[in-house]
C-alpha atoms as a PDB file:
ATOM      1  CA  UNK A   1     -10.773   3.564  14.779  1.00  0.00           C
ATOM      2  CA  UNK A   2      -9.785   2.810  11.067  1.00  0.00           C
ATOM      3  CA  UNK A   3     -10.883  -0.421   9.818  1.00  0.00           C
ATOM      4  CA  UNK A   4      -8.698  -1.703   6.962  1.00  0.00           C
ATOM      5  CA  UNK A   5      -9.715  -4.460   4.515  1.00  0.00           C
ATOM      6  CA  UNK A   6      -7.119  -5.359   2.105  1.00  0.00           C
ATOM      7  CA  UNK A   7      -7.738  -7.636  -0.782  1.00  0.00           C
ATOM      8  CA  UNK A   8      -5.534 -10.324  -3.039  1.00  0.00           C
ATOM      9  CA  UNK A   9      -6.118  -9.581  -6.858  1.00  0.00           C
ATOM     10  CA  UNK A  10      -5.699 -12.650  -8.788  1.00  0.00           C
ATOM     11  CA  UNK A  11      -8.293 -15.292  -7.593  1.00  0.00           C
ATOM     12  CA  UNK A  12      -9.863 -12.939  -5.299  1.00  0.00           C
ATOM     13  CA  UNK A  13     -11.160  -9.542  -7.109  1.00  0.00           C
ATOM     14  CA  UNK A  14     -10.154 -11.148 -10.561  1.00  0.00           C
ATOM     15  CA  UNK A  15     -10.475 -14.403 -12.312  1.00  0.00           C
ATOM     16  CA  UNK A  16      -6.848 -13.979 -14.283  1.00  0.00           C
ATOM     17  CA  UNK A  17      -5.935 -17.922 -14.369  1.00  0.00           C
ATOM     18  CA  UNK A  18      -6.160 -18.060 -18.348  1.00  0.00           C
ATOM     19  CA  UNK A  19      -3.615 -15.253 -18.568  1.00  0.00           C
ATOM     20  CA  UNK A  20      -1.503 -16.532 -16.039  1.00  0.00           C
ATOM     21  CA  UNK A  21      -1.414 -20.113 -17.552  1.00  0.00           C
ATOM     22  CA  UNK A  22      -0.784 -18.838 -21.045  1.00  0.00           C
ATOM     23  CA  UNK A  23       1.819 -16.870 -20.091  1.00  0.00           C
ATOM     24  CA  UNK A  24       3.780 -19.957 -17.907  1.00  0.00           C
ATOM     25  CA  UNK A  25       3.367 -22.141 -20.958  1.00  0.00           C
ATOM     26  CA  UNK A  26       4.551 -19.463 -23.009  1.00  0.00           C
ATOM     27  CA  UNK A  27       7.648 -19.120 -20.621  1.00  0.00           C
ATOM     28  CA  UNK A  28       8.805 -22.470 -19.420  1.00  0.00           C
ATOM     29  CA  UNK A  29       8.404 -23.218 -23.920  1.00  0.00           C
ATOM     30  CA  UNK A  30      11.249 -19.917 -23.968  1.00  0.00           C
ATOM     31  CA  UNK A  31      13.884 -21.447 -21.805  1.00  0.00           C
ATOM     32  CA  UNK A  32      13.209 -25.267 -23.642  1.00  0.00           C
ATOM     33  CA  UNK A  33      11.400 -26.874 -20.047  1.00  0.00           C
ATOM     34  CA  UNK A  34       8.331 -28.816 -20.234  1.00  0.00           C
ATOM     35  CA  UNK A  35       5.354 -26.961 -18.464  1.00  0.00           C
ATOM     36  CA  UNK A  36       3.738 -27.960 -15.054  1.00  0.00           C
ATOM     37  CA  UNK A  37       0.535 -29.011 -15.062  1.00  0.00           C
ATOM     38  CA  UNK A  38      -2.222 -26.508 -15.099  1.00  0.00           C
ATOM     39  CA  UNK A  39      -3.176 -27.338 -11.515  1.00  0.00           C
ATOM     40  CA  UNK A  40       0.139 -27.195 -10.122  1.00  0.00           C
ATOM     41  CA  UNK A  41       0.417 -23.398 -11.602  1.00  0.00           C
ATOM     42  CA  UNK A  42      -2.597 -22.435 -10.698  1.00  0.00           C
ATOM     43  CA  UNK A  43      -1.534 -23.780  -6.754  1.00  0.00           C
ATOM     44  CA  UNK A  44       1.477 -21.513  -6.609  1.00  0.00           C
ATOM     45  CA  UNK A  45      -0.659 -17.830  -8.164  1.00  0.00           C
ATOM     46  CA  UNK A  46      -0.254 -15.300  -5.230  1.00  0.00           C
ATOM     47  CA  UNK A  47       3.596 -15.688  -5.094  1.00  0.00           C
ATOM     48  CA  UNK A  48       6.050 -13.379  -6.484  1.00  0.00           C
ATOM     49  CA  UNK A  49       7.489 -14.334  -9.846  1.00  0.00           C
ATOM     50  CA  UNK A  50      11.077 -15.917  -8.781  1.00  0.00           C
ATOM     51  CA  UNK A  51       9.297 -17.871  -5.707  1.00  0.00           C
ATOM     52  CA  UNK A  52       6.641 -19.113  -8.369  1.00  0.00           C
ATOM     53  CA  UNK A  53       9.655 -20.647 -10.183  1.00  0.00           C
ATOM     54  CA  UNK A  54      11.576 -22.077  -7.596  1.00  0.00           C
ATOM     55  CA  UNK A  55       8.032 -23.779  -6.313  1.00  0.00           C
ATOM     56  CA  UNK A  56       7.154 -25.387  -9.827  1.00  0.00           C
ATOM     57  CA  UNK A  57      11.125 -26.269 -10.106  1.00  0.00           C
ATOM     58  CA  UNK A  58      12.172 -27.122  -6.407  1.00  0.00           C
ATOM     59  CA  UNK A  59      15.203 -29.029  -7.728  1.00  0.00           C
ATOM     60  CA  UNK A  60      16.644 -26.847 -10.631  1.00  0.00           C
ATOM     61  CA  UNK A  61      19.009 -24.072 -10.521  1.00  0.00           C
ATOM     62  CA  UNK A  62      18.173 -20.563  -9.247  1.00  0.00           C
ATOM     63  CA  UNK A  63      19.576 -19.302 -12.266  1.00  0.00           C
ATOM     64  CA  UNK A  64      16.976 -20.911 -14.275  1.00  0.00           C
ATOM     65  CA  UNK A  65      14.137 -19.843 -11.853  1.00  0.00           C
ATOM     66  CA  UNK A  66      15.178 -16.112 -12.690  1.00  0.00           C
ATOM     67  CA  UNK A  67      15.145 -16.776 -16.878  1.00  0.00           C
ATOM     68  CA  UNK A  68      11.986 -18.095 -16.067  1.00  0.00           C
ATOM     69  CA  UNK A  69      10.766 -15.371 -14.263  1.00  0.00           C
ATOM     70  CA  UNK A  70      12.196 -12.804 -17.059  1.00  0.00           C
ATOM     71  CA  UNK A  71      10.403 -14.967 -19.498  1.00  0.00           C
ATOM     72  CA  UNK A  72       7.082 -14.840 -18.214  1.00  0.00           C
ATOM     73  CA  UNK A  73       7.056 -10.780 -17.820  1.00  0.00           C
ATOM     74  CA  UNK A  74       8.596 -11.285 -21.566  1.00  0.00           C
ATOM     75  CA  UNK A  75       5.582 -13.248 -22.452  1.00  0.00           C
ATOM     76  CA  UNK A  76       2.791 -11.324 -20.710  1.00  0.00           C
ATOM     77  CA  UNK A  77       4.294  -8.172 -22.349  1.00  0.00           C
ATOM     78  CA  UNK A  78       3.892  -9.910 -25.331  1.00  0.00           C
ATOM     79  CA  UNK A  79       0.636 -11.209 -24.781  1.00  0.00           C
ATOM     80  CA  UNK A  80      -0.544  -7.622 -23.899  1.00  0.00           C
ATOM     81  CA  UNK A  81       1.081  -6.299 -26.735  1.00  0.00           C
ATOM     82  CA  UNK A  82      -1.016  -8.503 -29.395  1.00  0.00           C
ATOM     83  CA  UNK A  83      -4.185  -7.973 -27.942  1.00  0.00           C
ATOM     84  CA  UNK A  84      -4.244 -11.614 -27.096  1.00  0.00           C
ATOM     85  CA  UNK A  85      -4.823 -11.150 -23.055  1.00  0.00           C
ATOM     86  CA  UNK A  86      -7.913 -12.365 -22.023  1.00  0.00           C
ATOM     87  CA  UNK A  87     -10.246  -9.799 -20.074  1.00  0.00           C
ATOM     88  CA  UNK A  88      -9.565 -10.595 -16.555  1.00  0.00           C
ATOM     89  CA  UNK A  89     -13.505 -10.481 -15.573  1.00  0.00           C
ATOM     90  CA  UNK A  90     -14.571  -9.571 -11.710  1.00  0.00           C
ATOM     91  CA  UNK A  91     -15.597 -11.935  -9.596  1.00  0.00           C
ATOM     92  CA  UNK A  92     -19.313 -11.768  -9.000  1.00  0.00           C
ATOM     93  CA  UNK A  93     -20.624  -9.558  -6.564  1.00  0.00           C
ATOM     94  CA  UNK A  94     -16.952  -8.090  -5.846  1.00  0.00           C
ATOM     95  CA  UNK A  95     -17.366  -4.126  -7.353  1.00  0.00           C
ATOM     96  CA  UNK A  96     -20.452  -3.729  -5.556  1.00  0.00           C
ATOM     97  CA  UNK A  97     -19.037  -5.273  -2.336  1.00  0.00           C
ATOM     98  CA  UNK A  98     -16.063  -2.715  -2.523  1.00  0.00           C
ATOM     99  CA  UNK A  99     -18.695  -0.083  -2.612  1.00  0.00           C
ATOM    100  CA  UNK A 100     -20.618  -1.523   0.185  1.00  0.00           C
ATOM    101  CA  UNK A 101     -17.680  -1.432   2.542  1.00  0.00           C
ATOM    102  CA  UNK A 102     -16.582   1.695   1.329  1.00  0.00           C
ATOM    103  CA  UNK A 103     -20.074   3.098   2.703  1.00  0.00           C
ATOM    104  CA  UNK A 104     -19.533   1.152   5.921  1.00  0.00           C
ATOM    105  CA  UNK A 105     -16.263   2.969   6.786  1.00  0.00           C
ATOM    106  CA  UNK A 106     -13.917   0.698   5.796  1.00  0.00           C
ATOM    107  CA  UNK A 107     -10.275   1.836   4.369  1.00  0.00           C
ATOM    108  CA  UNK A 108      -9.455  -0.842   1.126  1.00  0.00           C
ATOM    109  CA  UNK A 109      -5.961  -1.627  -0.193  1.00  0.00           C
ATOM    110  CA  UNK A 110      -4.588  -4.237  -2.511  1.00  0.00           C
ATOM    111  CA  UNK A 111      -1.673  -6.995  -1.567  1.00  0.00           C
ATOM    112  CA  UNK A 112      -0.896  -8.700  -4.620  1.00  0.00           C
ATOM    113  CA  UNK A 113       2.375 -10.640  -5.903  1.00  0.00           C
ATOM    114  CA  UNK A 114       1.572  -8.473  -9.338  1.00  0.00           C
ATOM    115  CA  UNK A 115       3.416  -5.727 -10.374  1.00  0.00           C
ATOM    116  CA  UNK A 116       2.586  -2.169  -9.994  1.00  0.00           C
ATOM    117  CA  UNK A 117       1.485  -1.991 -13.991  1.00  0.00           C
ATOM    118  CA  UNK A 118      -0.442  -5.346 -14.112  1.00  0.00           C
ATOM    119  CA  UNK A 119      -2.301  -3.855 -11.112  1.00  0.00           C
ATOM    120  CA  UNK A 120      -2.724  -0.534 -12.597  1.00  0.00           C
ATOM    121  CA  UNK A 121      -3.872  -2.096 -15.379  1.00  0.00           C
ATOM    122  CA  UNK A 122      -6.463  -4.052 -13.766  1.00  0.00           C
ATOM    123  CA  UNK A 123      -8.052  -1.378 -11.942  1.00  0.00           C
ATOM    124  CA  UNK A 124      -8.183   0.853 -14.822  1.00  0.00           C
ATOM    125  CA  UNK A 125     -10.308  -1.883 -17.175  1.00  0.00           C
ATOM    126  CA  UNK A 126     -12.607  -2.290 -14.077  1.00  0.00           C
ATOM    127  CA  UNK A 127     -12.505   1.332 -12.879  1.00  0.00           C
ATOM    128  CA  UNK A 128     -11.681   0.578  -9.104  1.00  0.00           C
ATOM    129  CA  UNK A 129      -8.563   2.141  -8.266  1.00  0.00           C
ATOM    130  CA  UNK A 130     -10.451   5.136  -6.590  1.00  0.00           C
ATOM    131  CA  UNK A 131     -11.641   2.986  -3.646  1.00  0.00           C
ATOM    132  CA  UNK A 132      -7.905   2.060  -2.449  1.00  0.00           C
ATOM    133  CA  UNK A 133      -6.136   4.093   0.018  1.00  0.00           C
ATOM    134  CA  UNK A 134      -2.707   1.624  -0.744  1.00  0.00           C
ATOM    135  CA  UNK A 135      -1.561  -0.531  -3.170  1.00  0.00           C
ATOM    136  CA  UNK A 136       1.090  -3.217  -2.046  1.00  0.00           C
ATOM    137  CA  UNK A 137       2.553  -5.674  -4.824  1.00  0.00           C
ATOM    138  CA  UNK A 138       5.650  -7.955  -5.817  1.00  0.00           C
ATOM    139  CA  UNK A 139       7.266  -4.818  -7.107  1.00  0.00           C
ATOM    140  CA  UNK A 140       8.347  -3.382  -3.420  1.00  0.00           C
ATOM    141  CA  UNK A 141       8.207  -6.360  -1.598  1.00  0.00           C
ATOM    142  CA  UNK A 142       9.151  -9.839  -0.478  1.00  0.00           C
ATOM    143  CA  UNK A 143       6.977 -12.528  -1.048  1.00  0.00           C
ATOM    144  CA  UNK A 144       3.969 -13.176   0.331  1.00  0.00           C
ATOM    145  CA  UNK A 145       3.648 -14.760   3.050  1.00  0.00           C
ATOM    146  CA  UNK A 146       6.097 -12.336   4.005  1.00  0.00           C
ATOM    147  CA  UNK A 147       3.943  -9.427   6.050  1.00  0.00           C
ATOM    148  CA  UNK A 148       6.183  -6.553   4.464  1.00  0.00           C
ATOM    149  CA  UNK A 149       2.986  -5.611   2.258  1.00  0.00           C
ATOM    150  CA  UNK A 150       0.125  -5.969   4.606  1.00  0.00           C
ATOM    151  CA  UNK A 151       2.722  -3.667   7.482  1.00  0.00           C
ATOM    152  CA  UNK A 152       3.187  -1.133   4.845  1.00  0.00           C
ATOM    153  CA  UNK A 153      -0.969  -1.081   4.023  1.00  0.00           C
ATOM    154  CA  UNK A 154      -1.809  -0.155   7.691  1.00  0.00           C
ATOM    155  CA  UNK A 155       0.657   2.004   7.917  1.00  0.00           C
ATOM    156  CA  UNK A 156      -0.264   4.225   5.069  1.00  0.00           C
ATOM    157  CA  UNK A 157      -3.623   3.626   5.775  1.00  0.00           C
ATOM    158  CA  UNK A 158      -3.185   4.241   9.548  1.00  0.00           C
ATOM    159  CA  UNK A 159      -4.815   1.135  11.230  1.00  0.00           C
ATOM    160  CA  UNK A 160      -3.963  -1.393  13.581  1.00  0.00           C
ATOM    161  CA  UNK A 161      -3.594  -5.428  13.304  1.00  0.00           C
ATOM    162  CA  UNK A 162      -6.140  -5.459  15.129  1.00  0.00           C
ATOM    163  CA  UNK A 163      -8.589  -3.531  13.015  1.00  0.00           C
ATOM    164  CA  UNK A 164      -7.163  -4.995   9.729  1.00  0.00           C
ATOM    165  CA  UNK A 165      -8.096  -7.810   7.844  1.00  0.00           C
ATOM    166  CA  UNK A 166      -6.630  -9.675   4.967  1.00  0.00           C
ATOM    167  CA  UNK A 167      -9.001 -11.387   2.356  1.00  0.00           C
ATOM    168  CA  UNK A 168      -7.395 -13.811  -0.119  1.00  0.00           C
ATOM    169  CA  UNK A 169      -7.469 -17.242  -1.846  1.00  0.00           C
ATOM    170  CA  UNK A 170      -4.533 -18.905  -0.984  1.00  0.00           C
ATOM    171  CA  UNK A 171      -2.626 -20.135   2.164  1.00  0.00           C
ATOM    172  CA  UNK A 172      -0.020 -17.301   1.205  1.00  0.00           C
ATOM    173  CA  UNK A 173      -3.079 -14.513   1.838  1.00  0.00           C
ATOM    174  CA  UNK A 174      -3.588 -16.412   5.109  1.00  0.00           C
ATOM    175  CA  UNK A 175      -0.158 -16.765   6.290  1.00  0.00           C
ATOM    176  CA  UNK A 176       0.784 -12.958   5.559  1.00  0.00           C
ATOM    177  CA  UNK A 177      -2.904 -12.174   7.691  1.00  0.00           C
ATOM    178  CA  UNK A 178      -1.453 -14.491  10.272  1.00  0.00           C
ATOM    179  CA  UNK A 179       2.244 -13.032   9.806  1.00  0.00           C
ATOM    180  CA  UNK A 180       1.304  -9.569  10.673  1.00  0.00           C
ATOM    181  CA  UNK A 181      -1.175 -10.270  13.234  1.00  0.00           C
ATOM    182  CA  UNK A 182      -4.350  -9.561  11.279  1.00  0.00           C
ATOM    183  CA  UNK A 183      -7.342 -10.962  10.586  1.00  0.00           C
ATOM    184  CA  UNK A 184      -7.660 -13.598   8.211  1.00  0.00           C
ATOM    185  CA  UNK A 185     -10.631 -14.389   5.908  1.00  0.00           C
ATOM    186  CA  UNK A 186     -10.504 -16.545   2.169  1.00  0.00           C
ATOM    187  CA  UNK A 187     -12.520 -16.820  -0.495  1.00  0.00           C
ATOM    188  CA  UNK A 188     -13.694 -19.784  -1.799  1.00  0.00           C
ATOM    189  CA  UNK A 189     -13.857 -18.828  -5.530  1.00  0.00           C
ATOM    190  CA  UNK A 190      -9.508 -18.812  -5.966  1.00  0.00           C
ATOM    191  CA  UNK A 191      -6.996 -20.799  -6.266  1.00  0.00           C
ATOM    192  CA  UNK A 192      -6.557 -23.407  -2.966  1.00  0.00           C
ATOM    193  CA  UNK A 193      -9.533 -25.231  -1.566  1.00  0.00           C
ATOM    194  CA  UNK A 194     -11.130 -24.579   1.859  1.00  0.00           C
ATOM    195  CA  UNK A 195      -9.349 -26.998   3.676  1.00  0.00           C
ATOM    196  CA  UNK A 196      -6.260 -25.461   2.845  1.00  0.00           C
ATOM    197  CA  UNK A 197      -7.213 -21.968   3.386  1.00  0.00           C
ATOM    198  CA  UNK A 198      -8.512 -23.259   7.039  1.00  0.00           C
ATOM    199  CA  UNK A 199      -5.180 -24.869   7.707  1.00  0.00           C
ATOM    200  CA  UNK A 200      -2.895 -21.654   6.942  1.00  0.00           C
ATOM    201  CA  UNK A 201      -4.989 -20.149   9.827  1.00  0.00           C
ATOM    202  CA  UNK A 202      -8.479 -18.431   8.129  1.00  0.00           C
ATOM    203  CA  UNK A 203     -10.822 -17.228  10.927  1.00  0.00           C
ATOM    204  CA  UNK A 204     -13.740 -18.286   7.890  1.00  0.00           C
ATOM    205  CA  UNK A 205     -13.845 -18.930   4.304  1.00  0.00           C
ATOM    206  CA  UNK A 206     -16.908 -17.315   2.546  1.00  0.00           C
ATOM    207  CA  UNK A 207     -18.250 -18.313  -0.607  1.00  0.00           C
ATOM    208  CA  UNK A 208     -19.583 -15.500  -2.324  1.00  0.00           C
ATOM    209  CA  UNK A 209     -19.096 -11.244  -2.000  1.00  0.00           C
ATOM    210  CA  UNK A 210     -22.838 -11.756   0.031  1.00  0.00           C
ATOM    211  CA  UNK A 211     -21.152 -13.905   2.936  1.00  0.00           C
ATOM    212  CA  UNK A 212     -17.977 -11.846   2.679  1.00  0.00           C
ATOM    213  CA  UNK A 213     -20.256  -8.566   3.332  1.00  0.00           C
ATOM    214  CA  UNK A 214     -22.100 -10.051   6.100  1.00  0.00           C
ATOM    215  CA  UNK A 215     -18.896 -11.583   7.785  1.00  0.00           C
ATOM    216  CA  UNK A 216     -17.377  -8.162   8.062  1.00  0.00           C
ATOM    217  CA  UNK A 217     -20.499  -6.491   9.502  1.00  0.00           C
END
């Protein structure tokens, strides 16, 4: 049997929401639209860059929603490129849990609606790429809560539904758990509050790397 835990990035292994907000403001200032509240980005983190859009603008064009997707890549390039990026720190408790399940048998991967280098990039600064057997992001794949990247992760990782489980911050993690008949477990510490998480169909919601360890047995 090959268990299979596969993790969200931002708001779940990473606290990235100071990037992330920078870089909207930066982009909805580049196309001349006032910028959403903080909260209301912050809701929509998980999805992939054109669904962001169309979320925080549900009435404007979809021509717009793709300039503003260009313009925040254009702006986190930027960002990256002036040294102005804050560190995206680990949540607490999260490298040694990855370790911990690593010596308990499980397979890990990554489903994030980042793109392959903004993952790479993040698992290079924290050294953790070496305990994933796949990386899924925004890059190959629909959407989340489309299942396309939690199917491909058991595939190459050679588990079941059954035996996999999906552990994210937001109803999207949930949903794509739910999607591709897998387990579903949130975190707390992210993006969308409990009762949300609950409502997209979580089996639990932990609160810390601790409860997430002793959850998964």
């Amino acid at each position: 049997m090959t268990r299979l835990a596969v993790f969200d990035c931002d708001g779940t292994l990473v606290d990235s929401q100071a990037n992330i907000v920078g870089a909207m403001r930066e982009a909805f200032a580049a196309v001349g639209v006032p910028a959403p509240a903080d909260h209301a980005i912050r809701h929509v983190v998980g999805l992939s860059l054109f669904e962001t859009m169309a979320m925080l603008l549900p009435d404007a064009d979809p021509d717009l929603h793709a300039a503003l997707a260009d313009a925040y890549r254009g702006a986190y390039h930027r960002m990256r490129a002036a040294g102005t990026l804050a560190v995206e720190p680990l949540y607490p408790g999260m490298a040694d849990a990855l370790v911990a399940l690593g010596d308990a048998g499980w397979r890990l991967g990554v489903a994030t609606g980042k793109s392959d280098r903004g993952l790479s990039l993040i698992l290079a600064h924290h050294d953790l790429a070496h305990h994933f057997v796949t990386l899924q992001t925004a890059d190959r794949h629909p959407s989340k809560p489309h299942p396309a990247m939690l199917e491909l992760a058991m595939a190459q990782a050679g588990a079941t539904p059954a035996d996999t489980v999906m552990i994210g911050d937001t109803a999207y993690d949930m949903a794509m758990a739910i999607a591709a008949g897998a387990r579903a477990v949130g975190v707390d510490w992210g993006y969308h509050d409990t009762a949300t998480l609950y409502a997209a169909g979580a089996e639990t919601v932990v609160a810390d790397a601790d409860a997430l360890l002793a959850h998964l047995g």
